[in-house]
PDB file of N, CA and C in Angstrom:
ATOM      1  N   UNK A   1     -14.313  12.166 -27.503  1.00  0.00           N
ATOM      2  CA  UNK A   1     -13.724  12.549 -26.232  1.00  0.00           C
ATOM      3  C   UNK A   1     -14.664  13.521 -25.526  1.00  0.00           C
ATOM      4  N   UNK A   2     -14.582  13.486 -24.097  1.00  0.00           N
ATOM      5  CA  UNK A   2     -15.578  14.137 -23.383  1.00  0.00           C
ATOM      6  C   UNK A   2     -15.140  15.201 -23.218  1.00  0.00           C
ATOM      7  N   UNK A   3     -15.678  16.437 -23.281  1.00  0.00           N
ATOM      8  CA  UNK A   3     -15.323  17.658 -23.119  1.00  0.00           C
ATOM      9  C   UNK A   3     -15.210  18.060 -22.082  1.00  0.00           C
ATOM     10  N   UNK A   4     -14.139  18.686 -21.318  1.00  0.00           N
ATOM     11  CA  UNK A   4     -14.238  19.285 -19.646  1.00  0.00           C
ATOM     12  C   UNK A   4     -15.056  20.599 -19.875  1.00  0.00           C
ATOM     13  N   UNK A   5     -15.477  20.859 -18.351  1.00  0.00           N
ATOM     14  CA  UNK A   5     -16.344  21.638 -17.757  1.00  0.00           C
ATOM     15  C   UNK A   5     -14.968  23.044 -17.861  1.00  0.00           C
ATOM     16  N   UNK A   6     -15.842  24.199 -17.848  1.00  0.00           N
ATOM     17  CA  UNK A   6     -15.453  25.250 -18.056  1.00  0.00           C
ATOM     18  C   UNK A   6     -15.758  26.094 -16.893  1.00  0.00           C
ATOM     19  N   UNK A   7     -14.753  26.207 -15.721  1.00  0.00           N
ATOM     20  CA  UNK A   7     -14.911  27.219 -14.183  1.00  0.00           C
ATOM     21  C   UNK A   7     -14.149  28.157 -14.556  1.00  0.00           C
ATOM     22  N   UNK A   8     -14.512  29.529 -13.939  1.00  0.00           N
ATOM     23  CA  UNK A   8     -13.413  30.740 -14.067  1.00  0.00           C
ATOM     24  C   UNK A   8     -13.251  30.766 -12.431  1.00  0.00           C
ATOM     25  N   UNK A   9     -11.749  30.761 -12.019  1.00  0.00           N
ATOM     26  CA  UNK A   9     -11.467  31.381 -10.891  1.00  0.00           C
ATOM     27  C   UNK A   9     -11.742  32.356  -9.840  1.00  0.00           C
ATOM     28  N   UNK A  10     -12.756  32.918  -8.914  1.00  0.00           N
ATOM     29  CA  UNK A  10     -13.248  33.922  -8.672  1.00  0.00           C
ATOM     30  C   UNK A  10     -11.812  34.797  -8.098  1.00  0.00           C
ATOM     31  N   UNK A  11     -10.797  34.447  -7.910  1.00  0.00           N
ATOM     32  CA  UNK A  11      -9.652  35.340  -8.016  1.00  0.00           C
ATOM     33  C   UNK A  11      -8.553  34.632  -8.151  1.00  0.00           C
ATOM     34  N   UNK A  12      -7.307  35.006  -8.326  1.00  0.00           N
ATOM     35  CA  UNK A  12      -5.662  34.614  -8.613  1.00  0.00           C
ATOM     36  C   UNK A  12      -5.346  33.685  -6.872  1.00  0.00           C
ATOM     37  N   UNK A  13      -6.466  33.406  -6.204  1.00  0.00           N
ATOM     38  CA  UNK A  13      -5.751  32.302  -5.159  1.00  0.00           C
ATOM     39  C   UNK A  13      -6.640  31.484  -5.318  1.00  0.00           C
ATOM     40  N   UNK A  14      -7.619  31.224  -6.237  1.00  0.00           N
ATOM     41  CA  UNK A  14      -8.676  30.050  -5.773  1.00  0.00           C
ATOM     42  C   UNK A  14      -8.081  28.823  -7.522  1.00  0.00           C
ATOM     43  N   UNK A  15      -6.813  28.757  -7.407  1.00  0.00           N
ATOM     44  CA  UNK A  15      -6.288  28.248  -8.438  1.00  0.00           C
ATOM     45  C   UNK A  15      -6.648  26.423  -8.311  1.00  0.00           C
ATOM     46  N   UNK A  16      -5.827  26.406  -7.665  1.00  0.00           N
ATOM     47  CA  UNK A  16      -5.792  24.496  -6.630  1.00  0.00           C
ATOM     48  C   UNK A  16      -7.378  23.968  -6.977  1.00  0.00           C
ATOM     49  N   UNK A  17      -8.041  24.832  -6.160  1.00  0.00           N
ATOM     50  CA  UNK A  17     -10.105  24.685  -6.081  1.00  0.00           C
ATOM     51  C   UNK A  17     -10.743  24.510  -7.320  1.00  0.00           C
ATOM     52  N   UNK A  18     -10.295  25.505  -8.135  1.00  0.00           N
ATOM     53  CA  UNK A  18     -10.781  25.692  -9.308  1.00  0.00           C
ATOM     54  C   UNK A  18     -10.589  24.193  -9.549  1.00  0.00           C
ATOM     55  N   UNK A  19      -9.229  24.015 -10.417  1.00  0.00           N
ATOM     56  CA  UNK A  19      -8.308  22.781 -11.011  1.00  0.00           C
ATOM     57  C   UNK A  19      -9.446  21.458 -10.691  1.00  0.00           C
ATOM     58  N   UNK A  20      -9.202  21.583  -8.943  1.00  0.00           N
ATOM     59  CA  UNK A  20     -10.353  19.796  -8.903  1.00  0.00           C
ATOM     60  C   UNK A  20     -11.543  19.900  -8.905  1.00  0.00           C
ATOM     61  N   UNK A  21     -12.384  20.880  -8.702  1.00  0.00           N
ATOM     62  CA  UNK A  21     -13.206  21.400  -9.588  1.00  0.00           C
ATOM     63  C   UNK A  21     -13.836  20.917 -10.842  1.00  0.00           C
ATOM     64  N   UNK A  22     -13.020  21.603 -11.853  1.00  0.00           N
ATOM     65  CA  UNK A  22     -12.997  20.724 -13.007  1.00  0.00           C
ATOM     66  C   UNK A  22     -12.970  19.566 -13.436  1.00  0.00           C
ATOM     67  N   UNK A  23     -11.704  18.633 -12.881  1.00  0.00           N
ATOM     68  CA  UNK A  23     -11.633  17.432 -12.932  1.00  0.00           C
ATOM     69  C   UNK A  23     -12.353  16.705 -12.476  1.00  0.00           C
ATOM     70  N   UNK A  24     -13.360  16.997 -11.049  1.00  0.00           N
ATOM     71  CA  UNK A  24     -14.217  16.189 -10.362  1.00  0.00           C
ATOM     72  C   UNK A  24     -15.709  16.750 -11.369  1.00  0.00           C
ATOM     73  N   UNK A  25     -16.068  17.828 -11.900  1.00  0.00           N
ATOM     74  CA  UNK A  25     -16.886  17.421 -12.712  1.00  0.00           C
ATOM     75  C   UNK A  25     -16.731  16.846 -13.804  1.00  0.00           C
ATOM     76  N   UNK A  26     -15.891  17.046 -14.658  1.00  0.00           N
ATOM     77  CA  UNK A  26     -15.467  15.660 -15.397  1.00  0.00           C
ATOM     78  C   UNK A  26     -16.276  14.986 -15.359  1.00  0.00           C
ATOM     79  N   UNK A  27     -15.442  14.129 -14.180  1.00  0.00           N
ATOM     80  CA  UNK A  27     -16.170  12.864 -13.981  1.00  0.00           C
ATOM     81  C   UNK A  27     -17.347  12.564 -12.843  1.00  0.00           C
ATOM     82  N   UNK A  28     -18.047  13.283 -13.001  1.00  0.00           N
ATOM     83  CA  UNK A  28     -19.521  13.168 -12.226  1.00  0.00           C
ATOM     84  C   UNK A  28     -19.848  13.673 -11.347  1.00  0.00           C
ATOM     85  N   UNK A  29     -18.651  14.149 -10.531  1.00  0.00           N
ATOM     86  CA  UNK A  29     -19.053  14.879  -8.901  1.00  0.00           C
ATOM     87  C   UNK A  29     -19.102  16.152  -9.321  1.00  0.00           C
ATOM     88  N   UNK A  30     -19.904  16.860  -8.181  1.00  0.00           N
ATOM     89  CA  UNK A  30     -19.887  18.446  -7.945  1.00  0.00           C
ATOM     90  C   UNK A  30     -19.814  18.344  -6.449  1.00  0.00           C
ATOM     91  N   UNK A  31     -19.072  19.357  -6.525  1.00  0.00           N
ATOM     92  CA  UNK A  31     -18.056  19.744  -5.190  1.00  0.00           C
ATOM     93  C   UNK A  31     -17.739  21.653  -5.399  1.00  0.00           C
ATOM     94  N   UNK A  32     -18.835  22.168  -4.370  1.00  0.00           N
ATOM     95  CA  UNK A  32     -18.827  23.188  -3.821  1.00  0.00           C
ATOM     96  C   UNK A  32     -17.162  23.967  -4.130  1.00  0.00           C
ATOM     97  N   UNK A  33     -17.142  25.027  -4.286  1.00  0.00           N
ATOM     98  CA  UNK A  33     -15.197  25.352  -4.289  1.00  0.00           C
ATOM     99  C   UNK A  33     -15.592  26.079  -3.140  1.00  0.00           C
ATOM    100  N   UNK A  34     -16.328  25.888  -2.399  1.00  0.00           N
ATOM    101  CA  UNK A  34     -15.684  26.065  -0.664  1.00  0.00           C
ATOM    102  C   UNK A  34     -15.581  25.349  -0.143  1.00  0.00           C
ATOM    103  N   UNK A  35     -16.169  24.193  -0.599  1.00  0.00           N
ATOM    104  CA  UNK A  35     -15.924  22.977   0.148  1.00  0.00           C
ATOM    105  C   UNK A  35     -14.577  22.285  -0.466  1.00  0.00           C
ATOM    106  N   UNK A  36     -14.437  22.978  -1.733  1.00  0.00           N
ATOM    107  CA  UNK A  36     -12.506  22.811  -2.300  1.00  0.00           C
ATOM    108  C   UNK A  36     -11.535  23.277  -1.144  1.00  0.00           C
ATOM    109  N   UNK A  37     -12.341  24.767  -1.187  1.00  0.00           N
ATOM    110  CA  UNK A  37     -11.251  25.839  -0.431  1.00  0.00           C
ATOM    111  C   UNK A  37     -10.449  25.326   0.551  1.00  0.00           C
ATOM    112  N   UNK A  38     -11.641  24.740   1.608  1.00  0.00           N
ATOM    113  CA  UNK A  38     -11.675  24.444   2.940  1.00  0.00           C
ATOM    114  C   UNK A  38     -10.951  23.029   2.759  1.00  0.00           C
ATOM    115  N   UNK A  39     -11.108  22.207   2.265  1.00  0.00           N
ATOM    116  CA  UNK A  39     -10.092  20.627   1.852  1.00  0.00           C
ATOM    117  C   UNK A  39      -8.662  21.399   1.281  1.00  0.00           C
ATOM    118  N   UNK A  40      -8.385  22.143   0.590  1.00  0.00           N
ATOM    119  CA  UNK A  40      -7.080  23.011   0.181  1.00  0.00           C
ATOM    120  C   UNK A  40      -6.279  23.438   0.860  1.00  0.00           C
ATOM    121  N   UNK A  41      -7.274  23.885   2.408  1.00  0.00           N
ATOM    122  CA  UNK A  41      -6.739  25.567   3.214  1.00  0.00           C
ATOM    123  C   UNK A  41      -6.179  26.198   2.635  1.00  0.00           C
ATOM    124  N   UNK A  42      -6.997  26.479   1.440  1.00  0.00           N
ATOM    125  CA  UNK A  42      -6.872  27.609   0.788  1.00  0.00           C
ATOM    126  C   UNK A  42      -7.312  29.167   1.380  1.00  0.00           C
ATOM    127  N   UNK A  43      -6.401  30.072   1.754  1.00  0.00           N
ATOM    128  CA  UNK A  43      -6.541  31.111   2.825  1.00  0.00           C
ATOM    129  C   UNK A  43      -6.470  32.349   2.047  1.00  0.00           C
ATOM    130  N   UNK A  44      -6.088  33.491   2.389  1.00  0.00           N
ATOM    131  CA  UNK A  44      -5.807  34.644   1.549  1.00  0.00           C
ATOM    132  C   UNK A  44      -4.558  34.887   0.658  1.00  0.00           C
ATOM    133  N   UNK A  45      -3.273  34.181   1.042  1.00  0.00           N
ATOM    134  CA  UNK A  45      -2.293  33.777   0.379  1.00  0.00           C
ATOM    135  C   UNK A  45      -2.649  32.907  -0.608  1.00  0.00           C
ATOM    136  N   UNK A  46      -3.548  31.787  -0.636  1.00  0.00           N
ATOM    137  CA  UNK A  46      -3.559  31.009  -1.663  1.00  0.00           C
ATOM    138  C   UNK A  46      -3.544  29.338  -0.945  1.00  0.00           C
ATOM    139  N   UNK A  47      -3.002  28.276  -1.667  1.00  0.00           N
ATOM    140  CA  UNK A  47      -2.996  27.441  -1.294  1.00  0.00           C
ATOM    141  C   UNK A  47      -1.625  26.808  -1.513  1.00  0.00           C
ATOM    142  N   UNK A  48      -0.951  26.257  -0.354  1.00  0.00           N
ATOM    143  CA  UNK A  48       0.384  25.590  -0.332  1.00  0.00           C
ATOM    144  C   UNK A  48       0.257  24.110  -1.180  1.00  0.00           C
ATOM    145  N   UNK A  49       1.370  23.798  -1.923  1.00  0.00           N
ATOM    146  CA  UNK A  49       1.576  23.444  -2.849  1.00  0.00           C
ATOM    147  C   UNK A  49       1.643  22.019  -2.435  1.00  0.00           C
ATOM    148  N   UNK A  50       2.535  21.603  -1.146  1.00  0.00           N
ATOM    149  CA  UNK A  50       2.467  20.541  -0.232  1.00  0.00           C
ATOM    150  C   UNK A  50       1.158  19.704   0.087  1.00  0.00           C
ATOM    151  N   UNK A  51       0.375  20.316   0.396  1.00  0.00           N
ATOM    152  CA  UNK A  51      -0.965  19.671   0.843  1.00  0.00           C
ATOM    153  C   UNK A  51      -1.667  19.025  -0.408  1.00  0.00           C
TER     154      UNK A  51
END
């Protein structure tokens, strides 16, 4: 089994970013977590759960 990639959160709202993050390196992509953030609108609150 393939081992996942290991990201630390740079704080308690970049949760969502982190998460696909991981999963998209997984499996082959790298994807900026601002370029997460910004696909998230992930803001200073965090990211809504809806989107």
């Amino acid at each position: 089994m393939k081992t996942f990639p290991n990201y630390k959160q740079a704080d308690n709202k970049n949760c969502r970013p982190t998460c696909i993050k991981i999963i998209s390196k997984h499996y082959g992509k790298t994807i900026s977590t601002q370029t997460l953030r910004d696909y998230c609108e992930t803001n200073r609150e965090g990211s809504n759960l809806l989107y």
